[in-house]
C-alpha atoms as a PDB file:
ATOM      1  CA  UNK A   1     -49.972  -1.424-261.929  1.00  0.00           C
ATOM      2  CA  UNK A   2     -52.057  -4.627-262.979  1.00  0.00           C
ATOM      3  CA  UNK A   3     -55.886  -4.466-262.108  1.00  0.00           C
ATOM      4  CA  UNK A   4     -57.392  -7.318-260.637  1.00  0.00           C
ATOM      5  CA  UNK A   5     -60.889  -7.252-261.976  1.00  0.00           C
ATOM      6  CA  UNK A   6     -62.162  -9.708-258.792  1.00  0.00           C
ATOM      7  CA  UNK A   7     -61.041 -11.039-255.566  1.00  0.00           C
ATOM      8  CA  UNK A   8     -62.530 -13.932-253.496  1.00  0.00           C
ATOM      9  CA  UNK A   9     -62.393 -15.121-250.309  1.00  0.00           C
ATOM     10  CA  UNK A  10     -63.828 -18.048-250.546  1.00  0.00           C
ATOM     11  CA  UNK A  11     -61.399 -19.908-250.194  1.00  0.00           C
ATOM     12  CA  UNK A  12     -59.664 -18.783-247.048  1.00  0.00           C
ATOM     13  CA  UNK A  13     -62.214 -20.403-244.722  1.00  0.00           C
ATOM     14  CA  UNK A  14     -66.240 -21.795-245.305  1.00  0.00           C
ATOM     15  CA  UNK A  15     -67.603 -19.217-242.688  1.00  0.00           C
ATOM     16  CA  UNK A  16     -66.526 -16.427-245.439  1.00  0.00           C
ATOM     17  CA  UNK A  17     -68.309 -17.669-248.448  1.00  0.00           C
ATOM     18  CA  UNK A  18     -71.076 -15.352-248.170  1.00  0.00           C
ATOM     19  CA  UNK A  19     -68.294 -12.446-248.157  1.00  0.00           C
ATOM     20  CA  UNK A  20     -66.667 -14.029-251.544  1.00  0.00           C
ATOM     21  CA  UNK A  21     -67.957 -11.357-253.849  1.00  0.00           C
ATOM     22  CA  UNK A  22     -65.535  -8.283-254.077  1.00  0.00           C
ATOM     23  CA  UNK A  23     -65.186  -4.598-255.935  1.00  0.00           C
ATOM     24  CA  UNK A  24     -61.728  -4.613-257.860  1.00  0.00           C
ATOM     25  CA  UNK A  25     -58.963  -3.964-256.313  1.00  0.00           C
ATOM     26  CA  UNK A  26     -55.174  -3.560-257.398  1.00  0.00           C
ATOM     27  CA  UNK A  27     -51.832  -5.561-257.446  1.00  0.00           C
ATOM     28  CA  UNK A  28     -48.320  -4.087-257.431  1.00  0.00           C
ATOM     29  CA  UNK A  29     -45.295  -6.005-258.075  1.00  0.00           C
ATOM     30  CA  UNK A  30     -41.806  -4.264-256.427  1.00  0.00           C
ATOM     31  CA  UNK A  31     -38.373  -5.382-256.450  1.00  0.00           C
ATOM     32  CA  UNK A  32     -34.745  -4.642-256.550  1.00  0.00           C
ATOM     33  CA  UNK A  33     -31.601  -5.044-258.184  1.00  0.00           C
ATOM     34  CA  UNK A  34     -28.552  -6.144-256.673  1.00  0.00           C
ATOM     35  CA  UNK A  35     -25.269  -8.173-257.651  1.00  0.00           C
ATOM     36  CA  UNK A  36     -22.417  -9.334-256.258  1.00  0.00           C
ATOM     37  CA  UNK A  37     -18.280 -10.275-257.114  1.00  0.00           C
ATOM     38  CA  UNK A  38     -17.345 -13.013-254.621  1.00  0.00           C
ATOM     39  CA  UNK A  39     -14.024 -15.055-254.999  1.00  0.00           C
ATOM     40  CA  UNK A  40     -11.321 -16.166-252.800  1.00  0.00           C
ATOM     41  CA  UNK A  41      -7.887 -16.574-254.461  1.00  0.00           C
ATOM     42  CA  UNK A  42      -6.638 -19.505-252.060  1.00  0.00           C
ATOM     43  CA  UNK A  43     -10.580 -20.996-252.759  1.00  0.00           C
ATOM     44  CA  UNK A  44     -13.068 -22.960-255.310  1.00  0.00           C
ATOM     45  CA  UNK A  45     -15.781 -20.447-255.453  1.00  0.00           C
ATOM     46  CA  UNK A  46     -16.540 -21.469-259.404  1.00  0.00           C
ATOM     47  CA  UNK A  47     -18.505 -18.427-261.181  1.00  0.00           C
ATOM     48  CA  UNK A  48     -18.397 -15.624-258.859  1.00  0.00           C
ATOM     49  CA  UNK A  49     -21.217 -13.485-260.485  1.00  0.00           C
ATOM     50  CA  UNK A  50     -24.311 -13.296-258.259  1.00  0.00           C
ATOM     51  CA  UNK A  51     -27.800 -11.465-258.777  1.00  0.00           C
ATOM     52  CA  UNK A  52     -30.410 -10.685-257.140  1.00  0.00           C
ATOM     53  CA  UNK A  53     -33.847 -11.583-257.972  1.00  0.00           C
ATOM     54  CA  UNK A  54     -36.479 -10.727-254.827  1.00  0.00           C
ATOM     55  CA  UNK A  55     -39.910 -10.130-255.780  1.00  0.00           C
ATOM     56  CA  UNK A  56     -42.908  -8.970-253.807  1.00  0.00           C
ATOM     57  CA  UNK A  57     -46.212  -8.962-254.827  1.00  0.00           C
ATOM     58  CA  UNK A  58     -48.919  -6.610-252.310  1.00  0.00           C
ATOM     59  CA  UNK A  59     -52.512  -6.068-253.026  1.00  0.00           C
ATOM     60  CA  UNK A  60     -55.512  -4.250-251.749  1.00  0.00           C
ATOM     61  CA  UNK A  61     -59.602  -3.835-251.996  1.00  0.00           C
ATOM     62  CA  UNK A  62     -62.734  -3.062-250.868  1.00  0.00           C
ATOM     63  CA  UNK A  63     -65.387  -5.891-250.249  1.00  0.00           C
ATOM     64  CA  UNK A  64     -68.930  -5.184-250.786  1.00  0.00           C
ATOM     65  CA  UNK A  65     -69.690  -4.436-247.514  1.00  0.00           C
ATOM     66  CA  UNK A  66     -67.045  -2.171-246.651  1.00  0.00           C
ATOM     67  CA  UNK A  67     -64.522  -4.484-245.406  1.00  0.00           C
ATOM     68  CA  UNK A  68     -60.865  -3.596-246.694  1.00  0.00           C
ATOM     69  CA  UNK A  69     -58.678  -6.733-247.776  1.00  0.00           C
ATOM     70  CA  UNK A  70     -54.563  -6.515-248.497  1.00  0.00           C
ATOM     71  CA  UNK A  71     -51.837  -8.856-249.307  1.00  0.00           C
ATOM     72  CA  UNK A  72     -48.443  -9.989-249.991  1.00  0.00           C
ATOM     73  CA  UNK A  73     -46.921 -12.525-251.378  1.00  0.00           C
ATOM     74  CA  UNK A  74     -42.503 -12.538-251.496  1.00  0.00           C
ATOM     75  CA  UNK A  75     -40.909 -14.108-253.387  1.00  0.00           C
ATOM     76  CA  UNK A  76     -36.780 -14.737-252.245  1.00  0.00           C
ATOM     77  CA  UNK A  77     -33.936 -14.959-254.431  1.00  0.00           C
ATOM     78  CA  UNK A  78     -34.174 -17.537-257.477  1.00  0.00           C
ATOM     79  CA  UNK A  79     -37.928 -17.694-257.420  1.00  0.00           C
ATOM     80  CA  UNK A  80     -38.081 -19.366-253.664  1.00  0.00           C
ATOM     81  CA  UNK A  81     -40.945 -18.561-251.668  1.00  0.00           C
ATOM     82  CA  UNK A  82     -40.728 -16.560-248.871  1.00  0.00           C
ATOM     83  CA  UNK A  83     -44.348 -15.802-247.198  1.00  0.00           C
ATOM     84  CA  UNK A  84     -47.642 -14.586-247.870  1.00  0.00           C
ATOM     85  CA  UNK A  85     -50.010 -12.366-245.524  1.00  0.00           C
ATOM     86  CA  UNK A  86     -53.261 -11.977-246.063  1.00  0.00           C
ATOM     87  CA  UNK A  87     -55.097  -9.230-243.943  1.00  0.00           C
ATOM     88  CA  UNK A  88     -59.166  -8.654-243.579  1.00  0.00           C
ATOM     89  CA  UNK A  89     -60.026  -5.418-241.972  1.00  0.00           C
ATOM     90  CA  UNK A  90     -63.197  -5.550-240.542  1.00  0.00           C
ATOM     91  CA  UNK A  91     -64.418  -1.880-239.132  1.00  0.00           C
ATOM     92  CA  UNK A  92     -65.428  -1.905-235.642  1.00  0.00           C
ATOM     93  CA  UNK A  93     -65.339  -5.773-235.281  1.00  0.00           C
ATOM     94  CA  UNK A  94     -61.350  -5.783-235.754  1.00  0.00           C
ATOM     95  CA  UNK A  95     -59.279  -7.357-237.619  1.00  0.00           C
ATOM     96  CA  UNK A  96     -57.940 -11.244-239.269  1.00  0.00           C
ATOM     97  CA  UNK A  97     -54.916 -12.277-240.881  1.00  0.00           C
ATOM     98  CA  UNK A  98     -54.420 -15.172-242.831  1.00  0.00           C
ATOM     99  CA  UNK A  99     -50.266 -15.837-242.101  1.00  0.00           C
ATOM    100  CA  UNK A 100     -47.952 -18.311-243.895  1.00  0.00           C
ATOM    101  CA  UNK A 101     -44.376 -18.229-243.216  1.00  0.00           C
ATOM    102  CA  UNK A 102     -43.394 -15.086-241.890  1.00  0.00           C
ATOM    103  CA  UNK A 103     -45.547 -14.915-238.812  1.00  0.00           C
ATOM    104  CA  UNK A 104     -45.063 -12.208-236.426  1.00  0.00           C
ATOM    105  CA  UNK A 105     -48.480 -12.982-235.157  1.00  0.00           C
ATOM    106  CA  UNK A 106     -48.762 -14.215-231.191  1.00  0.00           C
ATOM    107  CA  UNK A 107     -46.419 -13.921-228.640  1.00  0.00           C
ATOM    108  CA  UNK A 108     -43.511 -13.615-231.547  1.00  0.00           C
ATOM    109  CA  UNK A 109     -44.944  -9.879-231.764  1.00  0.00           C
ATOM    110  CA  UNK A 110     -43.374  -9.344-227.736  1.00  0.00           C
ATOM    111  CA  UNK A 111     -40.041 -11.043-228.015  1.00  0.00           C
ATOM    112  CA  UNK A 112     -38.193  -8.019-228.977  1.00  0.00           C
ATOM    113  CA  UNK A 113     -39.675  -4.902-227.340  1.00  0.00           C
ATOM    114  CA  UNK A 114     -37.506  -3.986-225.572  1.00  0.00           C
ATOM    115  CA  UNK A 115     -35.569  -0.441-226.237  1.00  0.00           C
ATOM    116  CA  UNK A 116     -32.395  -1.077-227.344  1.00  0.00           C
ATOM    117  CA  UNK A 117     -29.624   0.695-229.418  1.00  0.00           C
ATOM    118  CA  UNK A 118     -29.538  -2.503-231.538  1.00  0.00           C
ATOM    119  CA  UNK A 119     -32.244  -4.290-233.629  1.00  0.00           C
ATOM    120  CA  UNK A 120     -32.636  -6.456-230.825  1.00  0.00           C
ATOM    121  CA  UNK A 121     -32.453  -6.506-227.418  1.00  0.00           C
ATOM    122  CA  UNK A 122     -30.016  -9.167-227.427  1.00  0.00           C
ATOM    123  CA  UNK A 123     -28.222  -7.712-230.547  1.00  0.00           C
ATOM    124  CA  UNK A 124     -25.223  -6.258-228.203  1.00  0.00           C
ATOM    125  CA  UNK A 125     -23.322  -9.841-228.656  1.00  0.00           C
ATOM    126  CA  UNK A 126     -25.903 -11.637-225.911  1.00  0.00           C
ATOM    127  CA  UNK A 127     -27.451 -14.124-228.439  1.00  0.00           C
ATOM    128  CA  UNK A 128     -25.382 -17.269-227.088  1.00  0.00           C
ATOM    129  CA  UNK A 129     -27.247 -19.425-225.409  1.00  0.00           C
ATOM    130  CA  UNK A 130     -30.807 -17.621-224.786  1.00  0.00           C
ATOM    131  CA  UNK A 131     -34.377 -18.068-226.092  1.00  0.00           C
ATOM    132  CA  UNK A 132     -37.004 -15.977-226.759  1.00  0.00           C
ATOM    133  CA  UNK A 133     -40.433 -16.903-227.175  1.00  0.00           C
ATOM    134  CA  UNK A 134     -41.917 -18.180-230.426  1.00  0.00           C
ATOM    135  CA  UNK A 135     -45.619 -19.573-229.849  1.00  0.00           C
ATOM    136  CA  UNK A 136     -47.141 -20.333-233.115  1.00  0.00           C
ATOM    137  CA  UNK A 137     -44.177 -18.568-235.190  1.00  0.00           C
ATOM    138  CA  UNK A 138     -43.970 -19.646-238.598  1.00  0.00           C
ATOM    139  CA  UNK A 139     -46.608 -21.965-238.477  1.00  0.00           C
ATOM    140  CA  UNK A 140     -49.462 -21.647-240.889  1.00  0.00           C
ATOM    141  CA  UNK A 141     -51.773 -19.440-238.622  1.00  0.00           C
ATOM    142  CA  UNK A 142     -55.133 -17.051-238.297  1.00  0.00           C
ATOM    143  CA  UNK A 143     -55.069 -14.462-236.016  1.00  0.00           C
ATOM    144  CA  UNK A 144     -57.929 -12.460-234.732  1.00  0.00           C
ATOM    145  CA  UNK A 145     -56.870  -9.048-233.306  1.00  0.00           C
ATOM    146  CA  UNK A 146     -59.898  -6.636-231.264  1.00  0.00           C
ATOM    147  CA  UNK A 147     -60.216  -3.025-232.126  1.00  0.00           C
ATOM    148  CA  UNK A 148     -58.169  -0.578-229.689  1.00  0.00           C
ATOM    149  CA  UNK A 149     -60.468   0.332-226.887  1.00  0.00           C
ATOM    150  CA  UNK A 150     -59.435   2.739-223.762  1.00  0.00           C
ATOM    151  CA  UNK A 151     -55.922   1.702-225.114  1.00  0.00           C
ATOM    152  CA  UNK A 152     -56.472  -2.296-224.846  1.00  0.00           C
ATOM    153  CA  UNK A 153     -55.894  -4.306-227.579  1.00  0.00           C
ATOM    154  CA  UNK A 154     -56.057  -8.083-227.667  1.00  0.00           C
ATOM    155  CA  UNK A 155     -55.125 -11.025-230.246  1.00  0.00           C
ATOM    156  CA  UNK A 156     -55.686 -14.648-230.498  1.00  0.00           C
ATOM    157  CA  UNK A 157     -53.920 -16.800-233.032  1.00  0.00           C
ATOM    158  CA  UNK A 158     -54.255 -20.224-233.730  1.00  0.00           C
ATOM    159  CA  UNK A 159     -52.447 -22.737-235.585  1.00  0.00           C
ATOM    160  CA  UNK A 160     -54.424 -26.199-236.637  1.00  0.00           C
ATOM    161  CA  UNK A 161     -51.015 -27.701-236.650  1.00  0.00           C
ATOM    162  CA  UNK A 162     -47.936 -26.218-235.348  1.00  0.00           C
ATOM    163  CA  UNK A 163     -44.782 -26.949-237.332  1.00  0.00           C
ATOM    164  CA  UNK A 164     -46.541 -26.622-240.492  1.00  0.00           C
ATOM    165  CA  UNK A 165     -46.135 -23.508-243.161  1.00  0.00           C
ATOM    166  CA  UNK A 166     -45.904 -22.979-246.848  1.00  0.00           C
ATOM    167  CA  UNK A 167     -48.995 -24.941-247.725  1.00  0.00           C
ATOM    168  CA  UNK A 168     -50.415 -24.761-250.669  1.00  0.00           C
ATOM    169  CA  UNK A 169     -53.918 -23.790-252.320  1.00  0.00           C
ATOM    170  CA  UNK A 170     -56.410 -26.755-251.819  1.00  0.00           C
ATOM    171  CA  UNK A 171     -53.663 -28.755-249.952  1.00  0.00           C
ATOM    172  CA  UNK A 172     -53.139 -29.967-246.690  1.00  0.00           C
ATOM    173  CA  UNK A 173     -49.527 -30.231-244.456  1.00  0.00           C
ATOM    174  CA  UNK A 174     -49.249 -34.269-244.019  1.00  0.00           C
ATOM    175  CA  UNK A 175     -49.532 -36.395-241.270  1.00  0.00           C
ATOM    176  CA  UNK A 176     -48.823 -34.734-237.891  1.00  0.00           C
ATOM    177  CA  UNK A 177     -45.657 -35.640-235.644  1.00  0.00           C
ATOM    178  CA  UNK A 178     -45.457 -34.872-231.674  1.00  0.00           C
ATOM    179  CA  UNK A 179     -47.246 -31.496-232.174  1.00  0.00           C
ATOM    180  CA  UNK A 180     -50.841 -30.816-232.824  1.00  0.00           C
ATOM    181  CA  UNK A 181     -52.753 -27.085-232.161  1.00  0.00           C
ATOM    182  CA  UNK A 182     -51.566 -24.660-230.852  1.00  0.00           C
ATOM    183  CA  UNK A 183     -52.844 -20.912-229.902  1.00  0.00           C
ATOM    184  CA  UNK A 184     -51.575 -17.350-228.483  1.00  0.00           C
ATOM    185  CA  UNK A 185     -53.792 -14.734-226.620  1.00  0.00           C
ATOM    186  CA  UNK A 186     -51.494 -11.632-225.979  1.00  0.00           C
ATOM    187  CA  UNK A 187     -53.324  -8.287-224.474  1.00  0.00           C
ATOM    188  CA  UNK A 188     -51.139  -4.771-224.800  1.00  0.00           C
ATOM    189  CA  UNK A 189     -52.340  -2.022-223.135  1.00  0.00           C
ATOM    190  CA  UNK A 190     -52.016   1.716-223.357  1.00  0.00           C
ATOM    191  CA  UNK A 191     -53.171   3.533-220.221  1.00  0.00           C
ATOM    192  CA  UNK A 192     -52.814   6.869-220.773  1.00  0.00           C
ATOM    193  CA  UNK A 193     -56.062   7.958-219.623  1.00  0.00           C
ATOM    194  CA  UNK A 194     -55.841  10.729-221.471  1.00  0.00           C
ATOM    195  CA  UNK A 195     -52.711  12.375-219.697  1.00  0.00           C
ATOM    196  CA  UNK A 196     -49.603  13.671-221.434  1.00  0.00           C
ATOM    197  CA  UNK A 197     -47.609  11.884-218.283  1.00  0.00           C
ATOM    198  CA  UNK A 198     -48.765   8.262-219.007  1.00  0.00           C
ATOM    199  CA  UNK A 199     -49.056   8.316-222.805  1.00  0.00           C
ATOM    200  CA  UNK A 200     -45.734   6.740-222.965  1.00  0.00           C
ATOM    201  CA  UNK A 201     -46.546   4.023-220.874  1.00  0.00           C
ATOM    202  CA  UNK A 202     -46.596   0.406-222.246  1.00  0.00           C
ATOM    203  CA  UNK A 203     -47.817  -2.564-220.834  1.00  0.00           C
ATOM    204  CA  UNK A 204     -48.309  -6.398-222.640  1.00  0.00           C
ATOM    205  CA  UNK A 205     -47.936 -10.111-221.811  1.00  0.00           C
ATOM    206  CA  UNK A 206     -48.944 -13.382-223.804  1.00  0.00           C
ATOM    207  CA  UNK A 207     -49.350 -16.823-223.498  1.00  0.00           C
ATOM    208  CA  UNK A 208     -49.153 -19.842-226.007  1.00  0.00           C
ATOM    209  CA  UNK A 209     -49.913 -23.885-225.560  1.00  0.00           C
ATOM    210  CA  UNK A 210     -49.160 -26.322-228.115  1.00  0.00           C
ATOM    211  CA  UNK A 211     -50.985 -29.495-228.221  1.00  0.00           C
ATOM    212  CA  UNK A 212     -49.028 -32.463-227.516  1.00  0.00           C
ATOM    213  CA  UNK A 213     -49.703 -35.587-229.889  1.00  0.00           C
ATOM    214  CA  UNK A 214     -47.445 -38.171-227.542  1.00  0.00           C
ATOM    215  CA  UNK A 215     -47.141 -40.114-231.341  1.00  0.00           C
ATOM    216  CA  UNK A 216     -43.237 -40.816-230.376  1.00  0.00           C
ATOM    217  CA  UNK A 217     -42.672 -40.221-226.666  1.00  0.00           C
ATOM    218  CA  UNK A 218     -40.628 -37.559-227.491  1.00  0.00           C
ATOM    219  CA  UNK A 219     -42.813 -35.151-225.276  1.00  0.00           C
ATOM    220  CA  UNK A 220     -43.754 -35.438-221.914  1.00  0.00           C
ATOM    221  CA  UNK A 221     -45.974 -33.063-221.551  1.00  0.00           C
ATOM    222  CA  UNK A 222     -47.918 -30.294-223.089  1.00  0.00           C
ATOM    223  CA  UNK A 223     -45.673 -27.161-224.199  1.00  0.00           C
ATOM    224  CA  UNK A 224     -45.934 -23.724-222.460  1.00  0.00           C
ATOM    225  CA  UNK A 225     -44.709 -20.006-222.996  1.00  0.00           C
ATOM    226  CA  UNK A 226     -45.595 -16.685-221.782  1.00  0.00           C
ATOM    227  CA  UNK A 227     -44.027 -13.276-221.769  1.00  0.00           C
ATOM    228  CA  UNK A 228     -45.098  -9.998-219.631  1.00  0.00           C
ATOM    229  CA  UNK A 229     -43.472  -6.493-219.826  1.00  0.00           C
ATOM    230  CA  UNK A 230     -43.447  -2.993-219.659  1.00  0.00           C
ATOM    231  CA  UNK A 231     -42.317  -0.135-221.416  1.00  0.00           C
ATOM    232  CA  UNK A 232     -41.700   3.898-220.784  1.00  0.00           C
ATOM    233  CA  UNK A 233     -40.824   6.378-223.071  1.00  0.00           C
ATOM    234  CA  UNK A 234     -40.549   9.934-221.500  1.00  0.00           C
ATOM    235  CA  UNK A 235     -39.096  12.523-224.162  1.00  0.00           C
ATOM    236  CA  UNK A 236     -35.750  10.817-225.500  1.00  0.00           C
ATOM    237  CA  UNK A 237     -35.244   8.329-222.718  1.00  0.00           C
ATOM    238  CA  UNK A 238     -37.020   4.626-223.055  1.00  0.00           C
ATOM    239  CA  UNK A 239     -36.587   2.198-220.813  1.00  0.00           C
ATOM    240  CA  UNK A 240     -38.387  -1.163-220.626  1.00  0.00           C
ATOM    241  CA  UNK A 241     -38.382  -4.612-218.527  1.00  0.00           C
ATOM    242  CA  UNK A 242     -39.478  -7.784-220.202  1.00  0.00           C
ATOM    243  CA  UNK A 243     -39.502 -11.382-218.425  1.00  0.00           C
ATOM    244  CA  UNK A 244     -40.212 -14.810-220.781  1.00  0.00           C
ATOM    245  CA  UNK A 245     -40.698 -18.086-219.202  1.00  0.00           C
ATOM    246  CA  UNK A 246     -40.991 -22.025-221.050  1.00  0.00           C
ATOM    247  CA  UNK A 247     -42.482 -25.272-219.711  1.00  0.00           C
ATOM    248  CA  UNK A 248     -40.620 -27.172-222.683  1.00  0.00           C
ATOM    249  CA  UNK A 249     -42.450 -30.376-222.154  1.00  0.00           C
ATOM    250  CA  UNK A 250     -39.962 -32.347-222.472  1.00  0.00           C
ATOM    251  CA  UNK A 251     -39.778 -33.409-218.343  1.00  0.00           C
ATOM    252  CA  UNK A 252     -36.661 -30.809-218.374  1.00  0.00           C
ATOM    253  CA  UNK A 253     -39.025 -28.254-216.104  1.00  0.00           C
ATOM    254  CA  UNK A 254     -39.510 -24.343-216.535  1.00  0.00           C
ATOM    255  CA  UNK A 255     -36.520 -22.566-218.197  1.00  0.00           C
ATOM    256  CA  UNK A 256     -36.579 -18.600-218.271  1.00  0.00           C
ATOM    257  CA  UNK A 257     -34.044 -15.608-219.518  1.00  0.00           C
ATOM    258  CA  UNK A 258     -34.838 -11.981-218.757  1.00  0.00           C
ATOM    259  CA  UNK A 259     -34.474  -8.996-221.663  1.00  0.00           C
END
């Protein structure tokens, strides 16, 4: 374990400056190894010897004030980028993450709830021809989430520019195309009020606009999404309905698929 002797955060946004002196915190660096035999006698496959070489990199500390920082950095095989995460914890004020490339943050958090024997809920050979919602997705995003209160928690994310990820340090994304902003609000709620009976209960929904720049007619309108749901789990049995609905913007109208 490497010790990181100070962390600032600065740089993550001008509003934080006055936060940018930290206590030390740690880094850890974990990975795997992994290799691979792959030819095909009736093929060209040339050298058939593969390795692995995945990397991630996760931190954590304690600001001044009490506020708890962690992050991670992966790296994917041959030394390519992959995403980093950076999380601020804030006590009772909630929580802010600082997302680039990975980004489950939004309405991407809600496209897969759904109980289901497979990964996802259209893992049973249903992925032809559906869509799920996406919102901000990988773009380069901050998220604000709430603290959990009576079992409600909500989260808005926004993305200067959508599109854009893997930017780097003191560098912007280039000149924008059709899409400008965009932002998610997404509420999930927990009503158990304090009953055995409805502490299994689920209940979310979300809804994301992106900004449209018009720069090459290629939209006609502003772009829409929103998902809603519920979910149940009463001793071993879950069950769970989930409806997503798009205003593409591209004069096509609405297009929806149920989970």
């Amino acid at each position: 374990m490497n010790k990181l002797t100070k962390v600032g955060f600065s740089a993550l946004c001008g509003s934080l400056a006055t936060i940018s002196a930290a206590n030390a915190g740690s880094l850890t660096v974990t990975g795997g190894v992994d290799m691979s035999w792959v030819s095909l006698s009736d093929q060209e496959t040339g050298n058939p010897i593969g390795m692995g070489s995945n990397l991630t990199f996760k931190g954590s500390g304690e600001l001044d004030n009490g506020w708890t920082y962690d992050l991670t950095v992966a790296n994917a095989n041959g030394n390519a980028y992959s995403y980093t995460s950076v999380n601020l914890t804030m006590g009772s004020l909630g929580k802010l993450n600082f997302n680039q490339g990975d980004s489950g943050n939004g309405i991407k958090a809600y496209d897969d709830k759904m109980p289901t024997a497979w990964e996802e809920p259209w893992g049973g050979g249903l992925s032809a021809g559906t869509k799920q919602v996406c919102g901000i997705c990988t773009s380069d995003n901050i998220q604000y989430t709430t603290p959990t209160i009576l079992g409600i928690t909500i989260a808005a994310a926004w993305a200067p520019t959508v599109g854009s990820s893997d930017t780097g340090d003191k560098e912007g994304s280039g000149a924008r195309t059709t899409k400008g902003h965009g932002g998610d609000l997404t509420i999930n709620i927990n009503p158990s009020f304090g009953t055995e009976l409805l502490s299994g209960l689920n209940i979310f929904g979300g809804g994301h606009f992106t900004d449209d720049m018009k720069s090459s007619g290629t939209y006609d309108h502003d772009l829409y999404e929103a998902v809603a749901g519920i979910t149940y789990d009463i001793g071993p049995v879950s069950i769970g309905y989930a409806q997503d609905a798009f205003i593409t913007g591209k004069g096509t109208g609405t297009s929806h698929v149920s989970h």
